[in-house]
PDB file of N, CA and C in Angstrom:
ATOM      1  N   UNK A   1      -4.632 -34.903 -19.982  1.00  0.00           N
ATOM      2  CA  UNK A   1      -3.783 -34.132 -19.113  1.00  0.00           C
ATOM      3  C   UNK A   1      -2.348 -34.211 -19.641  1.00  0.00           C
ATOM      4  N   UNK A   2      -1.449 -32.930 -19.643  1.00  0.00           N
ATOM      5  CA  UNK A   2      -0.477 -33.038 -20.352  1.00  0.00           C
ATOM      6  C   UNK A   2       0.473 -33.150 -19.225  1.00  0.00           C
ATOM      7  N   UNK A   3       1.603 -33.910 -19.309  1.00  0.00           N
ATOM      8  CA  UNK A   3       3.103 -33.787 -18.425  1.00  0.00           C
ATOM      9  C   UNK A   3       4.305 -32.685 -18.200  1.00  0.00           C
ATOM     10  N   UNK A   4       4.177 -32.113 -17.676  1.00  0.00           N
ATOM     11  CA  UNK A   4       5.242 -31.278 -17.439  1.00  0.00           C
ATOM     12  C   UNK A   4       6.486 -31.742 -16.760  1.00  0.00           C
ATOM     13  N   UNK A   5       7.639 -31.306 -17.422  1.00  0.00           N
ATOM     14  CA  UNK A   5       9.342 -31.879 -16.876  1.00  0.00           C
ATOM     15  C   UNK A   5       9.103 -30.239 -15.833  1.00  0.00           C
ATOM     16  N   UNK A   6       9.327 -30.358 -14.806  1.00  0.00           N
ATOM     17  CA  UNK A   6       9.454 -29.293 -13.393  1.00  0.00           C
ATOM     18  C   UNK A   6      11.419 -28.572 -13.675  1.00  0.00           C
ATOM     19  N   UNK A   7      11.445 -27.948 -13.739  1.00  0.00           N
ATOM     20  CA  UNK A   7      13.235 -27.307 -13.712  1.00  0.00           C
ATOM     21  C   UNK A   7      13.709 -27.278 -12.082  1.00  0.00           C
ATOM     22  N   UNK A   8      14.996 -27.651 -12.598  1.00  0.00           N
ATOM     23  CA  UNK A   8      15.925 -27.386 -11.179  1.00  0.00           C
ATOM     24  C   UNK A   8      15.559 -26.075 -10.258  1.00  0.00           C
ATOM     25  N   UNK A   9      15.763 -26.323  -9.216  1.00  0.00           N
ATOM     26  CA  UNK A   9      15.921 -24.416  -8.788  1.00  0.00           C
ATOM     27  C   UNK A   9      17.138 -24.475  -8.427  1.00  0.00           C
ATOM     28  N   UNK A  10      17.883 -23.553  -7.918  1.00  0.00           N
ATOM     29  CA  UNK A  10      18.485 -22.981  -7.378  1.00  0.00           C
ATOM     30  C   UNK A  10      19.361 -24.091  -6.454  1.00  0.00           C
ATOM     31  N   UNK A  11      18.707 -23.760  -5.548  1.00  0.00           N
ATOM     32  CA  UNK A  11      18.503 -24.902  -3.845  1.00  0.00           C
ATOM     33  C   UNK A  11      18.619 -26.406  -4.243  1.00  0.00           C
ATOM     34  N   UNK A  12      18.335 -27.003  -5.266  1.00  0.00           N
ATOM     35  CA  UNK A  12      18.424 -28.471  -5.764  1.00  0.00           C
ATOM     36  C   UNK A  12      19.445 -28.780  -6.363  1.00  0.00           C
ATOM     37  N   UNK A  13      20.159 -27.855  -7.163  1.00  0.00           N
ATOM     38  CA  UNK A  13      20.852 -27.929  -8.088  1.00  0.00           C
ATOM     39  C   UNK A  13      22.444 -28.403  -7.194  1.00  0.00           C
ATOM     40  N   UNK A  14      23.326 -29.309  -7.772  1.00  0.00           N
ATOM     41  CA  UNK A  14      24.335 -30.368  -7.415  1.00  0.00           C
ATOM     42  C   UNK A  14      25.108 -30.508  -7.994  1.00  0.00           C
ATOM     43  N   UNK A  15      26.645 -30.689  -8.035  1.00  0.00           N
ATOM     44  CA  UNK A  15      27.435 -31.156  -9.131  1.00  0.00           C
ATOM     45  C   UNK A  15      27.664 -30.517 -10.418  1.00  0.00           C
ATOM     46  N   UNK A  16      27.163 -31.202 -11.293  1.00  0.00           N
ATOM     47  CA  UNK A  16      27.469 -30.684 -12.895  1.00  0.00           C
ATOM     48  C   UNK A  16      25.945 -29.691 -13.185  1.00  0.00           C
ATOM     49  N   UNK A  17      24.834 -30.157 -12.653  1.00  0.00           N
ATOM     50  CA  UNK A  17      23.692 -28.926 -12.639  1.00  0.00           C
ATOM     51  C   UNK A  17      24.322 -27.475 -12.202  1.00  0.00           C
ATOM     52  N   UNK A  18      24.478 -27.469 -10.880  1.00  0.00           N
ATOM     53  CA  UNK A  18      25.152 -26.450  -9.879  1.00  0.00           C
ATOM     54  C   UNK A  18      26.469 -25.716 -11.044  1.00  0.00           C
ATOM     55  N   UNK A  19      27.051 -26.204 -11.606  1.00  0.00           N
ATOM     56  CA  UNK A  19      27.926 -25.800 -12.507  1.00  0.00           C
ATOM     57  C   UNK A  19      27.414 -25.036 -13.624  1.00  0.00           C
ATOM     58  N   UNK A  20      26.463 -25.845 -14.100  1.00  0.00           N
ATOM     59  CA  UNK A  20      25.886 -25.392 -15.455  1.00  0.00           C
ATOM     60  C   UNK A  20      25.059 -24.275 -15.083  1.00  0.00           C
ATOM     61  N   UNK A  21      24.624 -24.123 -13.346  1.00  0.00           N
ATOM     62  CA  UNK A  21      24.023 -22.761 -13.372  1.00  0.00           C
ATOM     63  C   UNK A  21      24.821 -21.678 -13.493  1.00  0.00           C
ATOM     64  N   UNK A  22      25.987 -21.985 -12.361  1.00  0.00           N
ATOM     65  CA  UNK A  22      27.045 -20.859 -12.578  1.00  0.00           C
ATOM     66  C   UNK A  22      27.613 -20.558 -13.667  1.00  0.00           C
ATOM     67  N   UNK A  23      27.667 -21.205 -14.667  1.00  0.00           N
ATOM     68  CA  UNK A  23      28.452 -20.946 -16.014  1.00  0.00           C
ATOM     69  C   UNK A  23      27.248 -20.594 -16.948  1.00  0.00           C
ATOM     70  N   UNK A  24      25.714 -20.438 -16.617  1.00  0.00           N
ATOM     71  CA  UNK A  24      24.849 -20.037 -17.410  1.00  0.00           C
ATOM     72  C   UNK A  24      24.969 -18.238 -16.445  1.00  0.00           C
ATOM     73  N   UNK A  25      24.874 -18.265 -15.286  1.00  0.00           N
ATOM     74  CA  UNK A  25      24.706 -16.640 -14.644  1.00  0.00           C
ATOM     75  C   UNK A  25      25.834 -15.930 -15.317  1.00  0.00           C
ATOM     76  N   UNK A  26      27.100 -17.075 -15.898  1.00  0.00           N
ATOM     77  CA  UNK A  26      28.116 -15.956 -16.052  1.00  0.00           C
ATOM     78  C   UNK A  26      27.985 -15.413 -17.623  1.00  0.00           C
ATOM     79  N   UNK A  27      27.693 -16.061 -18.336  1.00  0.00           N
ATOM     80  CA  UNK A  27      27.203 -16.008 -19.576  1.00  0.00           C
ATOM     81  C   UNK A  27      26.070 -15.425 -20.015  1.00  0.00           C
ATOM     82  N   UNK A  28      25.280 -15.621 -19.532  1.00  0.00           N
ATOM     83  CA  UNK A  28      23.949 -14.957 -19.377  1.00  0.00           C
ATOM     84  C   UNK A  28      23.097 -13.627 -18.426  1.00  0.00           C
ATOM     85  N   UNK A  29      23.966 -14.221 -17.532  1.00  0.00           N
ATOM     86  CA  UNK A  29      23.160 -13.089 -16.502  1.00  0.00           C
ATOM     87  C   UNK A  29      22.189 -14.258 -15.349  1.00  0.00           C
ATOM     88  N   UNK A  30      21.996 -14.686 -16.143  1.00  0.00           N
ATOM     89  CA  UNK A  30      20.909 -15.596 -15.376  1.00  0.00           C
ATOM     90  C   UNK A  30      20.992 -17.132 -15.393  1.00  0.00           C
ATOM     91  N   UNK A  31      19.874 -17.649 -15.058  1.00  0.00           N
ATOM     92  CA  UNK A  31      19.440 -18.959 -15.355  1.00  0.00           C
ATOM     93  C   UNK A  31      18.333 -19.586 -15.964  1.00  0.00           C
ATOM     94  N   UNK A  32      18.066 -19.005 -16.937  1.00  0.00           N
ATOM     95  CA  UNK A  32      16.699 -19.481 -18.342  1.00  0.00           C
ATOM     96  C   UNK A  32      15.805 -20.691 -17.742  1.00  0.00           C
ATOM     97  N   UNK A  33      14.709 -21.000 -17.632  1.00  0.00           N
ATOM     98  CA  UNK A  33      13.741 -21.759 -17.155  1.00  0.00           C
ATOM     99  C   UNK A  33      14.201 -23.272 -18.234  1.00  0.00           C
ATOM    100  N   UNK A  34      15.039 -22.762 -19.118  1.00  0.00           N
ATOM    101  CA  UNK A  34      14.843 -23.907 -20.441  1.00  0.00           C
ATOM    102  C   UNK A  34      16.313 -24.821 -19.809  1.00  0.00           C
ATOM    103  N   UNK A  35      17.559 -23.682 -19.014  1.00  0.00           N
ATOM    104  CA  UNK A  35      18.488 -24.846 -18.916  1.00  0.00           C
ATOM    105  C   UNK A  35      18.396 -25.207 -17.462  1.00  0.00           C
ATOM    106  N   UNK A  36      17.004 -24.882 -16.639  1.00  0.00           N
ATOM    107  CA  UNK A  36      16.858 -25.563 -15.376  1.00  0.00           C
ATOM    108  C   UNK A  36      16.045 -26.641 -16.073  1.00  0.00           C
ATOM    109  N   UNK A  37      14.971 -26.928 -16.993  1.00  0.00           N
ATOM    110  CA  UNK A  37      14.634 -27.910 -17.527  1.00  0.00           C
ATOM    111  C   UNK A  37      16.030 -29.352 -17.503  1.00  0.00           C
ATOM    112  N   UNK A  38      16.326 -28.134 -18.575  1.00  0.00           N
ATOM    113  CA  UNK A  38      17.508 -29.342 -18.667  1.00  0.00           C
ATOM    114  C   UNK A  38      18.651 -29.818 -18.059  1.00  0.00           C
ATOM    115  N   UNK A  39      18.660 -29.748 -17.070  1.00  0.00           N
ATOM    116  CA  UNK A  39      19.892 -29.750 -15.638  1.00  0.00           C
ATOM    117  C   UNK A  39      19.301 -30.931 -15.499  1.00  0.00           C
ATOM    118  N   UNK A  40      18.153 -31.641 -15.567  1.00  0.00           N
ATOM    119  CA  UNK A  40      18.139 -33.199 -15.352  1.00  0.00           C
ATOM    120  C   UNK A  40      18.948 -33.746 -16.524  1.00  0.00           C
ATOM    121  N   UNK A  41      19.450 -33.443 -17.143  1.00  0.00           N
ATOM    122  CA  UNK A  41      20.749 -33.868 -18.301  1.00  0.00           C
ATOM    123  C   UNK A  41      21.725 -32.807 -18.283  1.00  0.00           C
ATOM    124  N   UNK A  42      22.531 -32.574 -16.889  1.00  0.00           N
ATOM    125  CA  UNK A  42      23.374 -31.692 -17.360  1.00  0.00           C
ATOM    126  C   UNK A  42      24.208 -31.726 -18.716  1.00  0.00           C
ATOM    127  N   UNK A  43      24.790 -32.463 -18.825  1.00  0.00           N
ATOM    128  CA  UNK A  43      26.033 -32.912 -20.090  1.00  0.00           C
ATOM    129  C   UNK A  43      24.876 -32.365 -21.325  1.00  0.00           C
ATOM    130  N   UNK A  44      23.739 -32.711 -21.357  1.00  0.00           N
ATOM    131  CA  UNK A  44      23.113 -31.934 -22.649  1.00  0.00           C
ATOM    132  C   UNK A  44      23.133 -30.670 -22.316  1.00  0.00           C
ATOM    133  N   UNK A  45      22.732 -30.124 -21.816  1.00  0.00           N
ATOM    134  CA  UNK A  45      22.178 -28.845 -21.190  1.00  0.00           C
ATOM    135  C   UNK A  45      23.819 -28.122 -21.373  1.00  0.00           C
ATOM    136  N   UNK A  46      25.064 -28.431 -20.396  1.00  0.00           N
ATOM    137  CA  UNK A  46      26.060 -28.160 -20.854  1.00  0.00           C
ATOM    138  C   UNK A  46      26.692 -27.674 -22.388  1.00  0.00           C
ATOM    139  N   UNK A  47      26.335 -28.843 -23.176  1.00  0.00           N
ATOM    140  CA  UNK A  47      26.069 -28.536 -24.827  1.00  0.00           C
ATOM    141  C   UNK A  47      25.959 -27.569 -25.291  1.00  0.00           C
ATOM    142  N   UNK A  48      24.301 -27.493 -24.539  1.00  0.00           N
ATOM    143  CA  UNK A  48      23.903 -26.205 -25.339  1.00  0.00           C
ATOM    144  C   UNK A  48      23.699 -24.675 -24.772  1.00  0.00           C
ATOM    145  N   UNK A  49      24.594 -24.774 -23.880  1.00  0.00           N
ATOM    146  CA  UNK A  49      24.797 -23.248 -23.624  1.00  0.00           C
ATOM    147  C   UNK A  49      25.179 -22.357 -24.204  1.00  0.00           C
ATOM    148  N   UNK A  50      26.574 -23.122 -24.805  1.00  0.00           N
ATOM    149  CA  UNK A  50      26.808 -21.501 -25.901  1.00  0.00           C
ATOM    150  C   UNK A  50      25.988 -21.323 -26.779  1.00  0.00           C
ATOM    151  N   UNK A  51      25.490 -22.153 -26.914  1.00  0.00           N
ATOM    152  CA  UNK A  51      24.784 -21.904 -28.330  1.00  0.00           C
ATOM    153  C   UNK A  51      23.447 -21.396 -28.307  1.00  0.00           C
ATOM    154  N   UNK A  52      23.102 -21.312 -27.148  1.00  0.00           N
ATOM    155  CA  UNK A  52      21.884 -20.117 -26.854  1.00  0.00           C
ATOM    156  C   UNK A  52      23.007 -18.881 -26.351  1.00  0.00           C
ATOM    157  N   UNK A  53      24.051 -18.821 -26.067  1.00  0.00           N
ATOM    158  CA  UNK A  53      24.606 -17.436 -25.849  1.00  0.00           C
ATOM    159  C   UNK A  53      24.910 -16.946 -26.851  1.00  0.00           C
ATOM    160  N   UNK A  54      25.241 -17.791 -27.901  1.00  0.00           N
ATOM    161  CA  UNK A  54      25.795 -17.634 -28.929  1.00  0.00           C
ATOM    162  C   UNK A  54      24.750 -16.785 -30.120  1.00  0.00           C
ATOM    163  N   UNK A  55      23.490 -17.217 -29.784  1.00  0.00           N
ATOM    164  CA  UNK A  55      21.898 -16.837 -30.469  1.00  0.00           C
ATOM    165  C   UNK A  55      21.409 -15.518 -29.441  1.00  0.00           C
ATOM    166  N   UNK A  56      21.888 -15.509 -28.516  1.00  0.00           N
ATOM    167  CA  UNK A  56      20.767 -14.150 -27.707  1.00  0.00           C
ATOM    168  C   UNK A  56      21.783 -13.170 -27.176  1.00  0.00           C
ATOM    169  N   UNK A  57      23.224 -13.423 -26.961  1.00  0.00           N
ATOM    170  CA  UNK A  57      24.059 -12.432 -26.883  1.00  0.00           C
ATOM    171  C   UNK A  57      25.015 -11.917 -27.384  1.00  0.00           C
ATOM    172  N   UNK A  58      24.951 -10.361 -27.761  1.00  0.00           N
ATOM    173  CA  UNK A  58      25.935  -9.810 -28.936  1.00  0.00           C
ATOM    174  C   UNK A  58      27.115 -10.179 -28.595  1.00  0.00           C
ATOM    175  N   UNK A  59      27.425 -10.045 -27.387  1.00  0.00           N
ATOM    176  CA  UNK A  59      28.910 -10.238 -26.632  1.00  0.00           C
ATOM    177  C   UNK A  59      29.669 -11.371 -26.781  1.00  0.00           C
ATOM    178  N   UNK A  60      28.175 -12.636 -27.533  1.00  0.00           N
ATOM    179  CA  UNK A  60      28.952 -14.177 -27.879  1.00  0.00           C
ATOM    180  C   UNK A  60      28.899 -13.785 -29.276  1.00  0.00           C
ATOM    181  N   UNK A  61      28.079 -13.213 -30.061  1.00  0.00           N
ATOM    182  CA  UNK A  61      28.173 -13.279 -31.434  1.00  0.00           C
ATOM    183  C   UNK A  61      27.277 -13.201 -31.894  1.00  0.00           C
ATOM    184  N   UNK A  62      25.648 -12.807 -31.457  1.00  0.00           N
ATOM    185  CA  UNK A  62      24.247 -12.973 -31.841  1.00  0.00           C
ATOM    186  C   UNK A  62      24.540 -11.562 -32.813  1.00  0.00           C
ATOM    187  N   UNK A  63      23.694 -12.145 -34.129  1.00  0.00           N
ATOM    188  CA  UNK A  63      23.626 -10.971 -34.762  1.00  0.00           C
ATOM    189  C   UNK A  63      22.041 -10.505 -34.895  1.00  0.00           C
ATOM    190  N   UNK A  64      21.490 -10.956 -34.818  1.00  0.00           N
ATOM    191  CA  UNK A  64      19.524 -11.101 -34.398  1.00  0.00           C
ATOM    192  C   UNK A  64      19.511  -9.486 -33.848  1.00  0.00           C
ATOM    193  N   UNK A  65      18.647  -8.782 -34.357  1.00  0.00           N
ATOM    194  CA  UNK A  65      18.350  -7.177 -33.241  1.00  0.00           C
ATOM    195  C   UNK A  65      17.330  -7.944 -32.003  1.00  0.00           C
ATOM    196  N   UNK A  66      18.090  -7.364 -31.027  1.00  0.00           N
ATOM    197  CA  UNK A  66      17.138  -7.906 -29.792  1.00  0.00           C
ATOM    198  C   UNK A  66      15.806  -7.571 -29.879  1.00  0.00           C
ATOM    199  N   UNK A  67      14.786  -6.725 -30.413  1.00  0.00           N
ATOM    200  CA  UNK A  67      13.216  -6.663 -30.980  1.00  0.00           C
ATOM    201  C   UNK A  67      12.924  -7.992 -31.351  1.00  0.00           C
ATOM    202  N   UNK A  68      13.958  -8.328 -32.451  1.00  0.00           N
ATOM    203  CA  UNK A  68      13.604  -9.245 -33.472  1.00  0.00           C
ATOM    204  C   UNK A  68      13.184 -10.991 -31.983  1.00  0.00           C
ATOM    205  N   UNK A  69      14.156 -10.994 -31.644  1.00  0.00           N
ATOM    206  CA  UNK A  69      14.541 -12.134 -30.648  1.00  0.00           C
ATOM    207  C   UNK A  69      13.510 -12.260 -29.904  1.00  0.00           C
ATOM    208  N   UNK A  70      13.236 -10.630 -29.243  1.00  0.00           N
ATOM    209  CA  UNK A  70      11.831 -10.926 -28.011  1.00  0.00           C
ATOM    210  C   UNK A  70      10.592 -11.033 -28.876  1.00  0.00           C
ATOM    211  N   UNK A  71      10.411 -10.454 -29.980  1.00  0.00           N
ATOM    212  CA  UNK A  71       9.149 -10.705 -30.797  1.00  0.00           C
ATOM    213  C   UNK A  71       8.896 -12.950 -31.320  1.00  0.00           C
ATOM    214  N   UNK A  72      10.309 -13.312 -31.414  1.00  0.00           N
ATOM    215  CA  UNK A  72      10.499 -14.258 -31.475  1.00  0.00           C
ATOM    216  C   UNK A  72       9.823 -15.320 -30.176  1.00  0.00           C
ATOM    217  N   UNK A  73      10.331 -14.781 -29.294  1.00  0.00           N
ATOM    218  CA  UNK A  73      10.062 -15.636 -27.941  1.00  0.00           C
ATOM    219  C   UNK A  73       8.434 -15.177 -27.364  1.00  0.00           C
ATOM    220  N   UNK A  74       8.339 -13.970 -27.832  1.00  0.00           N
ATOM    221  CA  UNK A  74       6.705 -13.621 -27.493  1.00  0.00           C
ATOM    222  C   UNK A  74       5.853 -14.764 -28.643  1.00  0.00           C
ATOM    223  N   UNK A  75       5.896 -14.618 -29.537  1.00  0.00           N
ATOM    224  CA  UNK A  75       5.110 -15.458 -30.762  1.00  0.00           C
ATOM    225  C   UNK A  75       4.959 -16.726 -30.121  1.00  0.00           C
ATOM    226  N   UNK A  76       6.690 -17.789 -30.134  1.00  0.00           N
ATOM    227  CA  UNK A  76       6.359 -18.654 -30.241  1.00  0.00           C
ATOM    228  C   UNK A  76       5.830 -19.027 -28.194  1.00  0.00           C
ATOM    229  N   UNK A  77       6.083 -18.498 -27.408  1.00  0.00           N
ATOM    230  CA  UNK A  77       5.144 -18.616 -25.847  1.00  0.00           C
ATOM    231  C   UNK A  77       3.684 -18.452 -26.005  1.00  0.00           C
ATOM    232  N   UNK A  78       2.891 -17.676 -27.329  1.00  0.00           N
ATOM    233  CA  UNK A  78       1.979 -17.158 -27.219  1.00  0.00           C
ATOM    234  C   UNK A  78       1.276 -18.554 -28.176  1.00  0.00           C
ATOM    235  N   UNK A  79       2.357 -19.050 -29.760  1.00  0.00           N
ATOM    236  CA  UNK A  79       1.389 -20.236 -29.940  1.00  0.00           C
ATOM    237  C   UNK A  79       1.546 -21.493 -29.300  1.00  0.00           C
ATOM    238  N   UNK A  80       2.171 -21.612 -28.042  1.00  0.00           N
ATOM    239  CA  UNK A  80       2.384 -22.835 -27.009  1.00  0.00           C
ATOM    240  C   UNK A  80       1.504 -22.526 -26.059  1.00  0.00           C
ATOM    241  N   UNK A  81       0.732 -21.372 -26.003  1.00  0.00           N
ATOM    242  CA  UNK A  81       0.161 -21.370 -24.494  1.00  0.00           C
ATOM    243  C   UNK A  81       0.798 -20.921 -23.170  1.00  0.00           C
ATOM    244  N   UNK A  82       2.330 -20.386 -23.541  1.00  0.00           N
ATOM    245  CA  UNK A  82       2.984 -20.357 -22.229  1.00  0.00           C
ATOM    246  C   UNK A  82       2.515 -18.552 -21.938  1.00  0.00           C
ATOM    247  N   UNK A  83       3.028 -18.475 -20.742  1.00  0.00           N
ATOM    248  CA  UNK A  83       3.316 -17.338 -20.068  1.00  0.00           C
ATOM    249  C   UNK A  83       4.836 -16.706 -20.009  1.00  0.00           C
ATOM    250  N   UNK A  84       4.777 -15.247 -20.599  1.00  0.00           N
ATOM    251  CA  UNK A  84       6.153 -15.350 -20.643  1.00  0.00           C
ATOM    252  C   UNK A  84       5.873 -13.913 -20.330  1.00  0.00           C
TER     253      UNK A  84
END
């Protein structure tokens, strides 16, 4: 049986999490399942925000064609088993 880390939601989220959501909606649009993962380490998770904005949005600097990116995230969900 494998372990799963559960992500913050919304409603849980506190402090420097609660932050890192708002500064991911403003950046993003949203809140990625990967930095509610990591909101149990905000200060990491913090880290690495730009640098997924920096990789998936033109507006930070992504030069990737968005095809290229979702073909990216389809592949690798599809050889993990996830649902995406």
């Amino acid at each position: 049986m494998s372990q799963r880390i559960r992500g913050i939601s919304d409603e849980e989220a506190t402090g420097a999490a609660k932050e890192l959501f708002e500064a991911s909606n403003r950046m993003l649009g949203r809140t990625a399942n990967l930095q509610r993962i990591l909101a149990h380490s905000p200060y990491v998770a913090r880290w690495l925000l730009p640098f997924i904005a920096a990789v998936r949005q033109p507006s930070a600097g992504a030069v990737s064609d968005v095809r290229l990116r979702t073909l990216a995230v389809l592949k690798t969900s599809t050889i993990n088993g996830c649902r995406y």
